[in-house]
C-alpha atoms as a PDB file:
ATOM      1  CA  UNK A   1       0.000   0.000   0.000  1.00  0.00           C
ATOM      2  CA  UNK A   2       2.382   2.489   0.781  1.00  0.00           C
ATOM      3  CA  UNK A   3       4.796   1.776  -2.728  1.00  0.00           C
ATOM      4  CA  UNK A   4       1.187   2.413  -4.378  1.00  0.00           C
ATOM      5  CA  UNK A   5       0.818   5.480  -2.235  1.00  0.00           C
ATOM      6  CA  UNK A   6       4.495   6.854  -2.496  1.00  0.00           C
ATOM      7  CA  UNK A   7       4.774   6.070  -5.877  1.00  0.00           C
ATOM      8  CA  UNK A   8       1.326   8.051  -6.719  1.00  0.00           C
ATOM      9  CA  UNK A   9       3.185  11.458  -4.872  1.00  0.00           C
ATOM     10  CA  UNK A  10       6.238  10.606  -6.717  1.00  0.00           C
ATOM     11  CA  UNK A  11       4.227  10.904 -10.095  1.00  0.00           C
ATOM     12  CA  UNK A  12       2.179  14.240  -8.681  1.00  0.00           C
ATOM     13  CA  UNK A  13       5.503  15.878  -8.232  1.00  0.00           C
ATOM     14  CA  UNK A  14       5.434  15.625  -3.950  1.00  0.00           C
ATOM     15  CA  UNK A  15       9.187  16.367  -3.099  1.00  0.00           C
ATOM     16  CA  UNK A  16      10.739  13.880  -1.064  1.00  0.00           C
ATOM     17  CA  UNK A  17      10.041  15.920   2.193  1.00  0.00           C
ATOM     18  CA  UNK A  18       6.774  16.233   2.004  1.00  0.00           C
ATOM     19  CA  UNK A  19       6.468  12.468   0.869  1.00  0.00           C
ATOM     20  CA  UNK A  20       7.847  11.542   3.998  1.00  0.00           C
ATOM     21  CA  UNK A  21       5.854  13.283   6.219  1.00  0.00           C
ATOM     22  CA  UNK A  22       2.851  12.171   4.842  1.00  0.00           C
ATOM     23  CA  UNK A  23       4.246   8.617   4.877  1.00  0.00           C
ATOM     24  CA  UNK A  24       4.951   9.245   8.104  1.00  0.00           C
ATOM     25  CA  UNK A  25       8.208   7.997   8.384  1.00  0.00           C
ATOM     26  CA  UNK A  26      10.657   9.617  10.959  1.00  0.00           C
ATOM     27  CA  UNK A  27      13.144  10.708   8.806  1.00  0.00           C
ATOM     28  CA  UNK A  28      13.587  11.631   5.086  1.00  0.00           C
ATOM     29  CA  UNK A  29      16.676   9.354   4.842  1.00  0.00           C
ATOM     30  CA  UNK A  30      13.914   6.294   5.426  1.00  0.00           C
ATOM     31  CA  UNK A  31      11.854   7.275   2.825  1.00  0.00           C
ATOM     32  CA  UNK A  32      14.706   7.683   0.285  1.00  0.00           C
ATOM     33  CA  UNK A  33      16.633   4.209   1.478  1.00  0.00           C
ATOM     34  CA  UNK A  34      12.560   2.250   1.101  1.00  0.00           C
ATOM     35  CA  UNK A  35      11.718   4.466  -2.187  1.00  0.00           C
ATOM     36  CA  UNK A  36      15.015   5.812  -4.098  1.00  0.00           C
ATOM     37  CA  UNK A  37      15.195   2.368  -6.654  1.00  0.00           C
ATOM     38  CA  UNK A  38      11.889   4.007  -8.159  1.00  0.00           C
ATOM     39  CA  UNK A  39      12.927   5.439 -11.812  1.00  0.00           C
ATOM     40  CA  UNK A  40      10.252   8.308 -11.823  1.00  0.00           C
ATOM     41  CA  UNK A  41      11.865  11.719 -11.336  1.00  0.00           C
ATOM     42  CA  UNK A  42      10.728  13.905  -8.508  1.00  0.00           C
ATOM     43  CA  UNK A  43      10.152  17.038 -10.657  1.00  0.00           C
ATOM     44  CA  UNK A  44       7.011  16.779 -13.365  1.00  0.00           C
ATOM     45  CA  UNK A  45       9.678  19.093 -15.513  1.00  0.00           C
ATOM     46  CA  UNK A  46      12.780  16.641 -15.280  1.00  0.00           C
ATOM     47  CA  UNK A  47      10.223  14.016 -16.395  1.00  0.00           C
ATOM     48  CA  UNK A  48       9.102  15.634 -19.455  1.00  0.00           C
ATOM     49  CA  UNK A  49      13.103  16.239 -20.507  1.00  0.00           C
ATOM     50  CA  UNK A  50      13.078  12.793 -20.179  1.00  0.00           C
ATOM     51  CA  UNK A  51      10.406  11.492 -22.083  1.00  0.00           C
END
């Protein structure tokens, strides 16, 4: 549930901080050691560049 849910943010644009808190996870480090293998980009703009 919570790949579904952080990947979902991920796609919206959510940075990583905000990601986290809503995940509630204590620390932003967790959140980027459980979710940083994911290949979307952060930024909506860095992900059209790609595409």
């Amino acid at each position: 549930m919570a790949l579904a849910a952080y990947t979902a943010l991920l796609r919206a644009g959510v940075r990583l901080e905000v990601a986290s808190e809503l995940l509630t996870h204590r620390s932003v480090h967790t959140t980027a050691d459980t979710y940083g293998h994911l290949p979307f980009p952060a930024d909506p703009r860095t992900a059209a560049l790609l595409a």
